[in-house]
Protein backbone atom coordinates (compact mmCIF):
# COMPACT_ATOMS: atom_id res chain seq x y z
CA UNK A 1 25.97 -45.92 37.81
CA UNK A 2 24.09 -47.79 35.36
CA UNK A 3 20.54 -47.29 36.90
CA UNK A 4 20.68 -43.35 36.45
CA UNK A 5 20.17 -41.49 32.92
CA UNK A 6 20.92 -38.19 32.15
CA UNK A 7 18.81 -36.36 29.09
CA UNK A 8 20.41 -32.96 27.91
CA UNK A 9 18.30 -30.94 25.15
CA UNK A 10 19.98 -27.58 24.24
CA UNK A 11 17.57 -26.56 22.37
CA UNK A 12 19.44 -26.57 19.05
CA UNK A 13 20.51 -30.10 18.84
CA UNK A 14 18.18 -33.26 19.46
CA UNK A 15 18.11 -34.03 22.74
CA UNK A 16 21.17 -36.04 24.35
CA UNK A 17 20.32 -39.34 26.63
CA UNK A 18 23.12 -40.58 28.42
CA UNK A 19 23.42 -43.77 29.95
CA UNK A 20 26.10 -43.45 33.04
CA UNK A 21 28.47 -45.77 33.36
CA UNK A 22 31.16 -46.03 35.67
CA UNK A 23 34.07 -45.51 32.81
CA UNK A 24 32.56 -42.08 32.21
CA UNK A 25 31.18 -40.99 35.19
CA UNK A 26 32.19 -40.21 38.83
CA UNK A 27 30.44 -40.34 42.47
CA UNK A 28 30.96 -38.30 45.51
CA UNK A 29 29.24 -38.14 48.58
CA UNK A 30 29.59 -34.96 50.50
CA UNK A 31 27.26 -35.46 52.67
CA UNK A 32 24.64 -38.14 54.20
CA UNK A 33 22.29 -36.09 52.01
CA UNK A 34 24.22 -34.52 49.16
CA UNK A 35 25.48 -36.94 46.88
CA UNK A 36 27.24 -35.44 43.30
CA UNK A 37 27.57 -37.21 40.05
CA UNK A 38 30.33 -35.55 37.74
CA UNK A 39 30.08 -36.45 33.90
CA UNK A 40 32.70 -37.09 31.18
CA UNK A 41 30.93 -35.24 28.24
CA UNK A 42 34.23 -35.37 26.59
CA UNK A 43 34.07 -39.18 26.11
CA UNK A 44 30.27 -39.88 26.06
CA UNK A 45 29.10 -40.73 23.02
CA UNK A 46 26.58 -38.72 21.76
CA UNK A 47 27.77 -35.36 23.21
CA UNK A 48 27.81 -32.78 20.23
CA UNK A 49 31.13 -31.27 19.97
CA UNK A 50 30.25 -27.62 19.94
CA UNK A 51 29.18 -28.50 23.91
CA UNK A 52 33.19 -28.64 24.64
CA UNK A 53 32.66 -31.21 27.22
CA UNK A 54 30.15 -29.12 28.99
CA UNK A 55 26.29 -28.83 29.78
CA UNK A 56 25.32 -26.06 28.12
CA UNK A 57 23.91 -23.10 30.41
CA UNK A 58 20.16 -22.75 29.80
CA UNK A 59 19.98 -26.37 28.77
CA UNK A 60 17.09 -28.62 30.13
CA UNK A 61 18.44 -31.29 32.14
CA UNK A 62 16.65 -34.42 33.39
CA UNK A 63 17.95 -37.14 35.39
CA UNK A 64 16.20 -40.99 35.76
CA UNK A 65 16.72 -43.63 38.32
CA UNK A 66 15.87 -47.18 37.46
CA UNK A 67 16.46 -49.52 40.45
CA UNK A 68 15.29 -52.48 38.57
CA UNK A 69 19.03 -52.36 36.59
CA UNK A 70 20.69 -53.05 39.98
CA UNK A 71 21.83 -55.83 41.82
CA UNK A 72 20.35 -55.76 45.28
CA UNK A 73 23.69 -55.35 46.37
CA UNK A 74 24.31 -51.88 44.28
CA UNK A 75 20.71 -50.31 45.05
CA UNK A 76 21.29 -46.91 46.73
CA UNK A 77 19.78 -47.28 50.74
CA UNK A 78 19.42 -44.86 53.23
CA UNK A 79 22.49 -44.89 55.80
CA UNK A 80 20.07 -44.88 58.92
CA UNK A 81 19.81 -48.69 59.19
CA UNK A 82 16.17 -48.68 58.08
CA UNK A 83 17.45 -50.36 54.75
CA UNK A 84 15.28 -48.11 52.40
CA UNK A 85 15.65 -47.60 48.88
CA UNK A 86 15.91 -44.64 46.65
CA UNK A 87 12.58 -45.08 44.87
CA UNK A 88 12.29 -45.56 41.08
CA UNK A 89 12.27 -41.81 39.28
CA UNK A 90 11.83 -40.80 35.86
CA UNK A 91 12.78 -37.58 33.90
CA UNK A 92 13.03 -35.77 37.22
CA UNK A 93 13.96 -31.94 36.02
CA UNK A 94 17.69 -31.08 37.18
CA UNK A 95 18.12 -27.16 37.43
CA UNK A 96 20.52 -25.59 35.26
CA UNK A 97 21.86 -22.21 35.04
CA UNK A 98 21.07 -19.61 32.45
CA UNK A 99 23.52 -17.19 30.44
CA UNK A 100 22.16 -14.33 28.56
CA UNK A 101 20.58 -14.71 24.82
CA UNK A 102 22.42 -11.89 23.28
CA UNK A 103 24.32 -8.87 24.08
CA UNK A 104 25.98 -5.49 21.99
CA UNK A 105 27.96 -2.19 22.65
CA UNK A 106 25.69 0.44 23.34
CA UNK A 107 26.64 3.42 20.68
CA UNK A 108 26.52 6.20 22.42
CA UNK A 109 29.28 9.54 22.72
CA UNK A 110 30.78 7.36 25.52
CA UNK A 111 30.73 3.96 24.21
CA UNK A 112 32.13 2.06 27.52
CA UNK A 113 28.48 0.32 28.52
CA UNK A 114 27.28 -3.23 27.14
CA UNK A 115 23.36 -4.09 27.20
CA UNK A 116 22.71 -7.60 27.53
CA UNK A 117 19.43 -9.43 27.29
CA UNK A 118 17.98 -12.42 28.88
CA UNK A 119 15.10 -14.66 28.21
CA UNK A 120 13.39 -14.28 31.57
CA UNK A 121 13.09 -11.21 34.37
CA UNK A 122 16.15 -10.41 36.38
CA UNK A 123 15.41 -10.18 40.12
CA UNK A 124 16.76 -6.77 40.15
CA UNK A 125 17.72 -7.11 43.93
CA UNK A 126 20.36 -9.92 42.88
CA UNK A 127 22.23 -7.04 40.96
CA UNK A 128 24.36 -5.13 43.86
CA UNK A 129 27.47 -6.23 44.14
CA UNK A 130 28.14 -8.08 41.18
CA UNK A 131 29.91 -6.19 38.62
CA UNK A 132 32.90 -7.11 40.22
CA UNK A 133 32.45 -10.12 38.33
CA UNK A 134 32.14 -9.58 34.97
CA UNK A 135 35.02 -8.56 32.91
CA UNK A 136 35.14 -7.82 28.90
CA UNK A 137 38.28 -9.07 26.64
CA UNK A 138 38.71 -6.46 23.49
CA UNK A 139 40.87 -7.35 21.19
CA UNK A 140 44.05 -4.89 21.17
CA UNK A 141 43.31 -4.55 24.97
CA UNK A 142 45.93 -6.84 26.86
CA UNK A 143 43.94 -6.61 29.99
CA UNK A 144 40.18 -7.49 31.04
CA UNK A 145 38.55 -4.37 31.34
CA UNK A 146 36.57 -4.25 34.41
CA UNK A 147 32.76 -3.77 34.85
CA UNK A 148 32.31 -0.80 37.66
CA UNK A 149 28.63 -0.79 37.13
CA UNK A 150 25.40 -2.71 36.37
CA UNK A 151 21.99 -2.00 36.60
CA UNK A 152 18.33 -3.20 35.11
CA UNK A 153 18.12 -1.33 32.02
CA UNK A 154 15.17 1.45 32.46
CA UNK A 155 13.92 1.17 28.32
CA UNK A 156 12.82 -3.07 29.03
CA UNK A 157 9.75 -2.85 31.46
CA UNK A 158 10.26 -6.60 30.95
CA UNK A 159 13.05 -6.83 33.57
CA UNK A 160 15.01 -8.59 31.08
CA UNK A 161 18.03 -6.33 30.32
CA UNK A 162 21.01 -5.31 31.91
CA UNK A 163 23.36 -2.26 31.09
CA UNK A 164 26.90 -2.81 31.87
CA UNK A 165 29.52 0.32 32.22
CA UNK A 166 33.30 -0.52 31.51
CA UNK A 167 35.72 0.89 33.62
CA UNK A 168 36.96 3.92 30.59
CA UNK A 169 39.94 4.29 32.44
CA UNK A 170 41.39 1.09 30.84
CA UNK A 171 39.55 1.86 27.68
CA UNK A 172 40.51 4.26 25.04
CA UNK A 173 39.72 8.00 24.59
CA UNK A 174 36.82 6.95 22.15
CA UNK A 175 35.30 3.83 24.47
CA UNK A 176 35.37 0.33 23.15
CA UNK A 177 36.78 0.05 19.32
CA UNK A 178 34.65 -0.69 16.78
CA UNK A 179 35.03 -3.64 15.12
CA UNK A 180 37.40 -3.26 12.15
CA UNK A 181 35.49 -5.45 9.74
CA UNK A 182 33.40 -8.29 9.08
CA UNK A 183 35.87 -10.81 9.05
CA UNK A 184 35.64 -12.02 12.57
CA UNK A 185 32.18 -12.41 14.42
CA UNK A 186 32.99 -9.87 17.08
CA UNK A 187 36.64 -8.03 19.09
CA UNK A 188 34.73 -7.83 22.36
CA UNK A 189 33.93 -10.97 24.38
CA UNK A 190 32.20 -10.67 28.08
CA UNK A 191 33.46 -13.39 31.21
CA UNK A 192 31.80 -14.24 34.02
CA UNK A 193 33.32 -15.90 37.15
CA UNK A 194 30.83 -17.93 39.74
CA UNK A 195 31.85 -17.97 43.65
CA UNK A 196 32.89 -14.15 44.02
CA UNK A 197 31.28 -13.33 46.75
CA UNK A 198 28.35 -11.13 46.43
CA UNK A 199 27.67 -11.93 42.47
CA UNK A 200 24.52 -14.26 41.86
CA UNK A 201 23.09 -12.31 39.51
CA UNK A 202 19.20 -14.83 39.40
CA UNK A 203 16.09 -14.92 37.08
CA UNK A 204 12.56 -13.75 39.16
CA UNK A 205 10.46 -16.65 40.40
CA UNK A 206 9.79 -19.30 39.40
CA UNK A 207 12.45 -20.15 37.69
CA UNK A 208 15.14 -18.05 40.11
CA UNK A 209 17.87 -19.96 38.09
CA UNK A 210 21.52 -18.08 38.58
CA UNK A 211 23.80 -16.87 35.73
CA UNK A 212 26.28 -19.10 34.64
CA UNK A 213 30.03 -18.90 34.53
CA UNK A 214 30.92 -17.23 31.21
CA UNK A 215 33.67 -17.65 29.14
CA UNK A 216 34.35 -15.53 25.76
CA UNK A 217 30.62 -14.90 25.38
CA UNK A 218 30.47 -12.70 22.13
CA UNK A 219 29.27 -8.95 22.43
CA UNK A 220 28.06 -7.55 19.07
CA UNK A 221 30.00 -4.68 18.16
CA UNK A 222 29.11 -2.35 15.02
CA UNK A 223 31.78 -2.49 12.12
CA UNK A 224 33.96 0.59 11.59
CA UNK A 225 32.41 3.84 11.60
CA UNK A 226 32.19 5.45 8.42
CA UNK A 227 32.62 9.34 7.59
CA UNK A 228 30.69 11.61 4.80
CA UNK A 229 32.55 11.61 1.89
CA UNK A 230 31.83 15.76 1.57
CA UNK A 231 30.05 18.21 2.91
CA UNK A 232 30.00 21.70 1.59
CA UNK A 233 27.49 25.10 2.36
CA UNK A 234 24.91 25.79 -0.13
CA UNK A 235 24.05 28.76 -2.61
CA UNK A 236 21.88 30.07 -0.20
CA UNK A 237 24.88 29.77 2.25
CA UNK A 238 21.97 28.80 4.97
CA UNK A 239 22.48 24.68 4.49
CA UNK A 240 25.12 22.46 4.26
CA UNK A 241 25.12 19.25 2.18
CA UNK A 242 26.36 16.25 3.49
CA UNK A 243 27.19 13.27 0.56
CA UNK A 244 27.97 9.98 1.36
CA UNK A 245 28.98 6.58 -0.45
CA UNK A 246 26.34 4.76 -0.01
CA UNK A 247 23.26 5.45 1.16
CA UNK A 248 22.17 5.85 4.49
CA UNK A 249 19.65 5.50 6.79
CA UNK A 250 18.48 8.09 9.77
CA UNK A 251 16.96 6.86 13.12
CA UNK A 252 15.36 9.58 15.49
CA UNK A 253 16.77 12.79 15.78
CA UNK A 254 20.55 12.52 15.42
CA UNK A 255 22.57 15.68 16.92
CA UNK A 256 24.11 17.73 14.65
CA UNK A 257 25.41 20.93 14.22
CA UNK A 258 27.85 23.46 12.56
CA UNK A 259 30.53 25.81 13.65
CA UNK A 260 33.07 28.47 12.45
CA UNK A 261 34.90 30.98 13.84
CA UNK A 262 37.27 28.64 15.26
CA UNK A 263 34.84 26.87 17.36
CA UNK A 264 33.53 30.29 19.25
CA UNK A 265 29.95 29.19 17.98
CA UNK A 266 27.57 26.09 17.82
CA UNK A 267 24.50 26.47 15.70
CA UNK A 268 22.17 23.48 15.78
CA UNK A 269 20.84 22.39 12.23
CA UNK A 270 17.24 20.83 10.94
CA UNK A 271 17.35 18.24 8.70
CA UNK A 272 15.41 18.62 5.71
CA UNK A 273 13.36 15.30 5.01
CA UNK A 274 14.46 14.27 8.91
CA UNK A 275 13.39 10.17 8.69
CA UNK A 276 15.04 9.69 5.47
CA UNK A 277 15.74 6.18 4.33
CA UNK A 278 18.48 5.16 1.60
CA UNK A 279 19.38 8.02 0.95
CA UNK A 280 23.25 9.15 -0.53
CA UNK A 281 22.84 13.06 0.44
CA UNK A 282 21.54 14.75 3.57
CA UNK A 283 20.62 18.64 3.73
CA UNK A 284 21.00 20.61 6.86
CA UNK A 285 19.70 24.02 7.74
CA UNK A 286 20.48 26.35 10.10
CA UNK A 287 17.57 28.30 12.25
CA UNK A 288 16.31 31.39 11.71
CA UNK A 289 18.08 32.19 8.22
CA UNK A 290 21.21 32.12 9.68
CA UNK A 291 23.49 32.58 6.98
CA UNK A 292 27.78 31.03 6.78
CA UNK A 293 30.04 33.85 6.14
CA UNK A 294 32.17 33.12 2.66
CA UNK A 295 35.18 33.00 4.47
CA UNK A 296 34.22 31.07 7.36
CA UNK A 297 36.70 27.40 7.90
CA UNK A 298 33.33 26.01 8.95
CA UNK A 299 32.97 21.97 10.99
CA UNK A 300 30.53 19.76 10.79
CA UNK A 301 29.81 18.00 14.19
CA UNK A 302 27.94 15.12 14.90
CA UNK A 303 27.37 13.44 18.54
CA UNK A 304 25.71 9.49 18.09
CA UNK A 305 22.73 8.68 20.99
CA UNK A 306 21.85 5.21 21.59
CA UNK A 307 18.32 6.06 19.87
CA UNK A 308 19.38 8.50 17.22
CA UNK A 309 21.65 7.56 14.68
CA UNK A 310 22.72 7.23 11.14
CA UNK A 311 23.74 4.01 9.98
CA UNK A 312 24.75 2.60 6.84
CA UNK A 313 21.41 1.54 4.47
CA UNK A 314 22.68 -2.11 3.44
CA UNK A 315 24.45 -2.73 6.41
CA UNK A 316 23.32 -1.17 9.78
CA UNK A 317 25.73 -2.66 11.96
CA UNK A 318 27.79 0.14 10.25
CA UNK A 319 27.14 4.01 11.96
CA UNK A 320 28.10 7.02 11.26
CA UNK A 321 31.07 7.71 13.34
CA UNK A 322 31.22 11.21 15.82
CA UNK A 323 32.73 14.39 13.87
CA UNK A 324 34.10 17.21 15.42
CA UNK A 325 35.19 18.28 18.39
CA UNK A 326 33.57 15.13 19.94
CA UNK A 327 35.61 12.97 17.66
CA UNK A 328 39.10 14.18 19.62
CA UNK A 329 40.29 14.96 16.47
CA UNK A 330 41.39 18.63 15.66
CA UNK A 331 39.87 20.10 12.81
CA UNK A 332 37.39 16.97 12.33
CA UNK A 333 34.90 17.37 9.98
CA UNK A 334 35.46 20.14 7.71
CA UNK A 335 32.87 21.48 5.88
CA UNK A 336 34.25 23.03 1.82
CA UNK A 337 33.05 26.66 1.81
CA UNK A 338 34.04 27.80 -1.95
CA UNK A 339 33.68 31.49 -2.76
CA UNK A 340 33.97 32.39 -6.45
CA UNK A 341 33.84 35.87 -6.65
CA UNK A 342 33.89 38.43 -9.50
CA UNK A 343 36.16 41.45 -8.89
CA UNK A 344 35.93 43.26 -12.06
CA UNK A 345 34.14 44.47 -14.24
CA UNK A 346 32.07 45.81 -11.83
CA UNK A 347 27.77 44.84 -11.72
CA UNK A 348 26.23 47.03 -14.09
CA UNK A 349 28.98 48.59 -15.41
CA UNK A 350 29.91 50.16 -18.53
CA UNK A 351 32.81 48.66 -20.61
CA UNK A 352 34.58 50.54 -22.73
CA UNK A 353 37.37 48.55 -23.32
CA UNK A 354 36.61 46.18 -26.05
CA UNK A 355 38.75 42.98 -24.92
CA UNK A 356 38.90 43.48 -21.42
CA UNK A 357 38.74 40.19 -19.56
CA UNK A 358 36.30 39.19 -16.51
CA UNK A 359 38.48 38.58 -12.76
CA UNK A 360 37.47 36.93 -9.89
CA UNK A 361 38.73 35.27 -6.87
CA UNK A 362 38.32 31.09 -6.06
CA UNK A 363 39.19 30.94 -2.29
CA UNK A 364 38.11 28.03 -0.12
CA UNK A 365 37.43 29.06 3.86
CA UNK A 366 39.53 32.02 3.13
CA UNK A 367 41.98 29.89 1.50
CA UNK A 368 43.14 30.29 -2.68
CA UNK A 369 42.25 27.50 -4.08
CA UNK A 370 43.98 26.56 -7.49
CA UNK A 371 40.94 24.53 -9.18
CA UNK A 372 38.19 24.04 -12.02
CA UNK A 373 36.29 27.46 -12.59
CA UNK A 374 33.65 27.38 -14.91
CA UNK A 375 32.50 31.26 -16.61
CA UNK A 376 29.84 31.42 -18.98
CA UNK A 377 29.25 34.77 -20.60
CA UNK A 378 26.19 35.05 -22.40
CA UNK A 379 24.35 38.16 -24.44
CA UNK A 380 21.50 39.29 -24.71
CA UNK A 381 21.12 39.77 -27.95
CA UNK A 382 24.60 37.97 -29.35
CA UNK A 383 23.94 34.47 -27.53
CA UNK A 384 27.26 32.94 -25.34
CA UNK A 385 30.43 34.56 -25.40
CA UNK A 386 33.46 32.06 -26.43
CA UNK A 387 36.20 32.40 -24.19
CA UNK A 388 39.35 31.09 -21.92
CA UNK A 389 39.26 30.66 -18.15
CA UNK A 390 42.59 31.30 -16.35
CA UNK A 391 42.81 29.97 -12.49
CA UNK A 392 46.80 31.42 -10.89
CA UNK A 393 47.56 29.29 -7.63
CA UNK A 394 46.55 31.98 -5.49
CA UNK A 395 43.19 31.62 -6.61
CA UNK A 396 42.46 34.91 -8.79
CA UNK A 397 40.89 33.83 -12.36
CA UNK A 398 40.50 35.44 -15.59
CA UNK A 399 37.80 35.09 -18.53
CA UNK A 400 39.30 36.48 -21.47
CA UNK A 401 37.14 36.58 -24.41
CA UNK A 402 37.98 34.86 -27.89
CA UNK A 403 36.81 38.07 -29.34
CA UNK A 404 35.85 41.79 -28.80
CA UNK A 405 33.02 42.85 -26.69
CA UNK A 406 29.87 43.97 -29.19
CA UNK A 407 27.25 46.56 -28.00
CA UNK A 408 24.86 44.70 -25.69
CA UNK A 409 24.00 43.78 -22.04
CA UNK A 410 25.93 40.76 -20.35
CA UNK A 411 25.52 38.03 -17.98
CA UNK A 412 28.63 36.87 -16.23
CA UNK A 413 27.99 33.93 -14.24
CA UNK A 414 30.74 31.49 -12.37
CA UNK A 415 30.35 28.14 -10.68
CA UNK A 416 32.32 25.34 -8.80
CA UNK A 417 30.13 22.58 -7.90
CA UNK A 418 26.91 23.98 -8.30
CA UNK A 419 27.53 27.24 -6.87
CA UNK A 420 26.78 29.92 -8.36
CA UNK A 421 26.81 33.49 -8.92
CA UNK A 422 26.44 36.21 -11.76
CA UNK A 423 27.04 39.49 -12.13
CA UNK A 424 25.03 41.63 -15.06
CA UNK A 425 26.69 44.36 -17.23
């Protein structure tokens, strides 16, 4: 054992050398040709721990012989009588299997398929049959969840990325959870077992090195989905605003759109300022002028692609999760749609009564809403009006004035969060 050195470089770590000896190391013969030599990493000194007592995949690996360390009695011969020796050899390359270099959920409206990436081509024609053996460990998930499908991912002309699809019946409604928070690296680890027959997934030539067996090998997952914190329609009742925490970022052309009347209708929107970058607020528009009735319960839905997305400014791992209908969620996202109206006097009217208050109604999708009202009053010729606002819980309001009307022309206008309307009289 003593004449043959082992040198493992990981690429991380300087390169190990080890010296075999027979305390650490084992010899087989299966054959007159095939001999193995099994190392104990766990006891060699040198070995990094993070290795676990195993060559890493995608590690080089050379091997040396040195006859000259052996007595003539230990040198390795040729079993045909002919007495030859195994000739001196020195950093002889020992192939190795690869593993992948990365892979992550794709976030799609399915979420159940995993792209992972390698460092060199796939020989696409090593693929059939071998999603049999991969399966994917998900926190919360008691089983493995299956792989039913793999293929060479058609965006990489490189030939160096595969997309996996999950087997959704063991998955739930929404596809693979996202991860909950940053605490822990990942909740979605991918396995691979060796020896199933059909599975040897191999790089192109020259290399043609096969995929290793994989154990817990991490799959990057995006952190919980966050949610708008409002949207509501705006004056012109022909866009919606959409406000969020924290700013946000928006990739391609995410799908959006708006609905009322219980779902009867989809209306695609535009996004004004579509490519905007940290940005809190998003505006939406509908096509054509299309305006939302006052009373409309109006949803906000939103379908993630793979290439068109929002995602959280300072942390893009983070996405904007799917509203609506697509979200499995009834009534998911609503969208406020405050009327303030003014019932009496009427616009352009005459008054003759010289205290009689301004009504209105404060409804919300049809529904009263008991809230903040703000009237302002305002003459022509006498300035602002001084007055009280009254809101009941079913949403009707009163402006009664601190004083009596004098002679002159009046502006009445209401608001609630920047909408607003007036009425002249």
């Amino acid at each position: 054992m003593t004449a043959f050195t082992v040198t493992i470089s990981d690429g991380v770590l300087p390169p190990v050398k080890l010296v075999l000896t027979p305390a650490g190391t084992s010899f087989t013969q299966d054959t007159d040709k095939h001999l193995t030599l099994k190392l104990d990493l766990n006891s060699a000194p040198g070995v990094p721990p993070a290795w676990n007592g195993k060559i890493p995949l995608a590690a080089e690996v050379s091997i040396s012989y040195e006859p000259g360390k052996l007595n003539a009695a230990d040198l390795i011969k040729k079993a045909d009588g002919s007495n030859e020796q195994l000739d001196l050899f020195l950093n002889d390359p020992v192939r190795n299997q690869m593993q992948p270099t990365a892979a992550e959920v794709i976030n799609d409206e399915s979420r159940n398929k995993v792209k992972v990436e390698f460092a060199e081509p796939l020989n696409a024609a090593s693929l059939p049959g071998s999603a049999p053996a991969f399966s994917f460990k998900l926190d919360g998930i008691a089983a493995p969840v299956s792989a039913i499908n793999v293929e060479m991912d058609p965006a990489d002309p490189t030939g160096q990325t595969l997309i996996f699809t999950l087997d959704a019946a063991n998955l739930p409604a929404t596809g693979i959870p996202f991860k909950a928070d940053d605490s822990a690296p990942t909740n979605i680890t991918m396995n691979y077992s060796t020896g199933i027959t059909g599975a040897d997934i191999k790089e192109l030539l020259p290399l043609q090195r096969s995929l290793g067996w994989l154990e817990h090998f991490d799959v990057k997952n995006q952190t919980s989905a966050f949610e708008p914190a409002a949207a509501a329609v705006g004056t012109d009742r022909n866009t919606v605003t959409v406000k969020f925490e924290r700013t946000v970022d928006v990739i391609g052309q995410p799908e959006l759109s708006l609905t009322w009347d219980n779902g009867a209708t989809v209306y695609p929107v535009d996004m004004i300022g579509n490519g905007t970058t940290d940005q809190d607020t998003l505006v939406l528009a509908l096509p054509n002028g299309i305006e939302i009735p006052e009373n409309a319960n109006v949803q906000l839905t939103y379908t993630p692609k793979a290439g068109d997305r929002i995602i959280d400014h300072l942390d893009p791992s983070r996405v904007l999760r799917p509203l609506g209908p697509v979200s499995g969620v009834n009534g998911d996202f609503p969208v406020s749609n405050v009327g303030i109206a003014i019932t009496a006097p009427a616009n352009g009217s005459t008054i003759q009564h010289i205290t009689l208050p301004v009504q209105g109604t404060y409804r919300d999708a049809g529904t009263p809403v008991h809230d903040h009202v703000v009237v302002t009053v305002t003459g022509a010729t006498y300035g602002p009006v001084n007055g009280t606002v009254t809101v009941l819980p079913n949403g009707e309001w009163t402006f009664t004035p601190d004083s009596y009307w004098r002679d002159d022309i009046y502006t009445v206008t209401r608001h609630r969060e920047g909408r607003t309307r007036q009425n002249r009289g």
